[in-house]
Protein backbone atom coordinates (compact mmCIF):
# COMPACT_ATOMS: atom_id res chain seq x y z
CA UNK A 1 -21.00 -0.43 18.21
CA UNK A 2 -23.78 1.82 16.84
CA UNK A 3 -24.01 5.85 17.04
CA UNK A 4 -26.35 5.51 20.39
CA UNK A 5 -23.30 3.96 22.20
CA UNK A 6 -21.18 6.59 20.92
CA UNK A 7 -23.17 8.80 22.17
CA UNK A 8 -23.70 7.47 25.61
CA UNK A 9 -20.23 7.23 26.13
CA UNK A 10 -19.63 10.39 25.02
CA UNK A 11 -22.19 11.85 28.04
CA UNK A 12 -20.80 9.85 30.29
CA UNK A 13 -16.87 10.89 29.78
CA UNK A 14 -18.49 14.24 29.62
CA UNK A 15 -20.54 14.24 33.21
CA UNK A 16 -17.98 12.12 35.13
CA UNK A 17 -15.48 14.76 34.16
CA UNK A 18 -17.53 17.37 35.56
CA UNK A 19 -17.66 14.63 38.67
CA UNK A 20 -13.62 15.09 38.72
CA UNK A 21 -13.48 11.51 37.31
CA UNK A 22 -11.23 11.03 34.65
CA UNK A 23 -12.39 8.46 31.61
CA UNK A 24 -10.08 6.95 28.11
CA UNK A 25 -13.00 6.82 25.89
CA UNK A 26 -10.47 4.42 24.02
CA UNK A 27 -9.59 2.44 26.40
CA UNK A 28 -13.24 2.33 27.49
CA UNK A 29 -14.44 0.91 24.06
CA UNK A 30 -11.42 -1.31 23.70
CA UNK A 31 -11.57 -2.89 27.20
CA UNK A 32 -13.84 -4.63 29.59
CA UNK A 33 -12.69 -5.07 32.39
CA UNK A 34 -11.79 -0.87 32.24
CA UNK A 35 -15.21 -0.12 31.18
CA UNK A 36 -16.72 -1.66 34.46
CA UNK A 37 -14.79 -0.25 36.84
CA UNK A 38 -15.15 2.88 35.46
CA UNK A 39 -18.66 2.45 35.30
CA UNK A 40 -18.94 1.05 38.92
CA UNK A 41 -16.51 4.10 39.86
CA UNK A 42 -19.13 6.63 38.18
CA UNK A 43 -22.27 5.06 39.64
CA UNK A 44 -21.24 5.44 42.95
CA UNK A 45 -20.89 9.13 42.80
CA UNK A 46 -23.75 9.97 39.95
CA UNK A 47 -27.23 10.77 40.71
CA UNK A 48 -30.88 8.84 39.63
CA UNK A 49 -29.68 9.86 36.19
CA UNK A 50 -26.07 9.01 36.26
CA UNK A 51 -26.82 5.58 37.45
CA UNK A 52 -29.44 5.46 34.71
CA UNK A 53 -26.54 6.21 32.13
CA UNK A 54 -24.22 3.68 33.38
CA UNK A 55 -26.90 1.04 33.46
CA UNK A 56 -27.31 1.70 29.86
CA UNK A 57 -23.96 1.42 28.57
CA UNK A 58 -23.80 -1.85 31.16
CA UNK A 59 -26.49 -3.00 29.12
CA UNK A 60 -24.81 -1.98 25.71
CA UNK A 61 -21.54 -2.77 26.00
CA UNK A 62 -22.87 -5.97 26.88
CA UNK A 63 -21.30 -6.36 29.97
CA UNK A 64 -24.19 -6.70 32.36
CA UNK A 65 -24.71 -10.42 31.76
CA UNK A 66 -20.47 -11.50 31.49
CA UNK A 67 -18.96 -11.61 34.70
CA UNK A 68 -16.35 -9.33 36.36
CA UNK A 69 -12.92 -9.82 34.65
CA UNK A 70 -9.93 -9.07 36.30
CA UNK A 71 -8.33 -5.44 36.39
CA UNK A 72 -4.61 -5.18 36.36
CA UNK A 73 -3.84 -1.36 38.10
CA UNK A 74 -0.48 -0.29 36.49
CA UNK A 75 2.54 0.00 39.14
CA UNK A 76 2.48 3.81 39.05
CA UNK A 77 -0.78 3.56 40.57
CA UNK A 78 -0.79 1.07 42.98
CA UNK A 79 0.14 2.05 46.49
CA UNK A 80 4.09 0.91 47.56
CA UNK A 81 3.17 -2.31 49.90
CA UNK A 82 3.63 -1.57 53.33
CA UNK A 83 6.97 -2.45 55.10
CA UNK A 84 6.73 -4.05 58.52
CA UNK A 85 8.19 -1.86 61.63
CA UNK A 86 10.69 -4.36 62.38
CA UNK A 87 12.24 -4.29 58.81
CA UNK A 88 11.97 -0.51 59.67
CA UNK A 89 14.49 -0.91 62.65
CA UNK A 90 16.52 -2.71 60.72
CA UNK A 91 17.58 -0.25 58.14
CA UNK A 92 17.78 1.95 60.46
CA UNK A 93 20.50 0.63 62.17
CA UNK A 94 22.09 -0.84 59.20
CA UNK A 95 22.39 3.19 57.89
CA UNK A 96 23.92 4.02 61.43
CA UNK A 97 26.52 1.24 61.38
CA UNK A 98 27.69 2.75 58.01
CA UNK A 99 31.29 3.62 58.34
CA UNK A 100 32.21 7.12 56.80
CA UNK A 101 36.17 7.70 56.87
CA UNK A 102 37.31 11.26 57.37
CA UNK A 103 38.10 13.37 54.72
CA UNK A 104 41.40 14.19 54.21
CA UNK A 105 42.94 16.88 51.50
């Protein structure tokens, strides 16, 4: 990478934290698939020149012409799947049916 792409990065980690949008400037260099989606992320929240910015690293990085690789969102992020209502019920009566002896001294 040359200085210009260092520098572009460095506005962009710069105005997408003023944006409240969090960038790894390592991680951005280092991967891909990372450096789209925070690019797409940025874009859709950036004005004329914001766009502008992340068209240019796009463009860069090289990553304008590959297509979209695949993002793997850590656990910690990801949102716990949803459990049906019936499974619901289930434990629900499985915690009532619970026997809990007296306690005697």
């Amino acid at each position: 990478m040359d200085n210009e792409t260092f520098r572009l990065i460095a506005r962009l980690k710069v105005v997408a934290a003023r944006n409240g949008i969090a960038v790894d400037a390592l991680r951005f260099v280092g991967d891909p698939g990372y450096a789209r989606v925070m690019l797409g992320r940025f874009a859709d929240g950036a004005d004329e020149d914001g766009v502008l910015l992340a068209l240019q690293l796009l463009d860069r990085l090289g990553l304008a012409s590959k297509p979209a690789e695949r993002v793997v969102v850590p656990l910690a992020v990801a949102p716990p799947p949803p459990t049906p209502p019936q499974l619901q019920a289930e434990v629900a009566v499985e915690d009532r049916r619970k026997y809990v002896g007296s306690l005697r001294g």
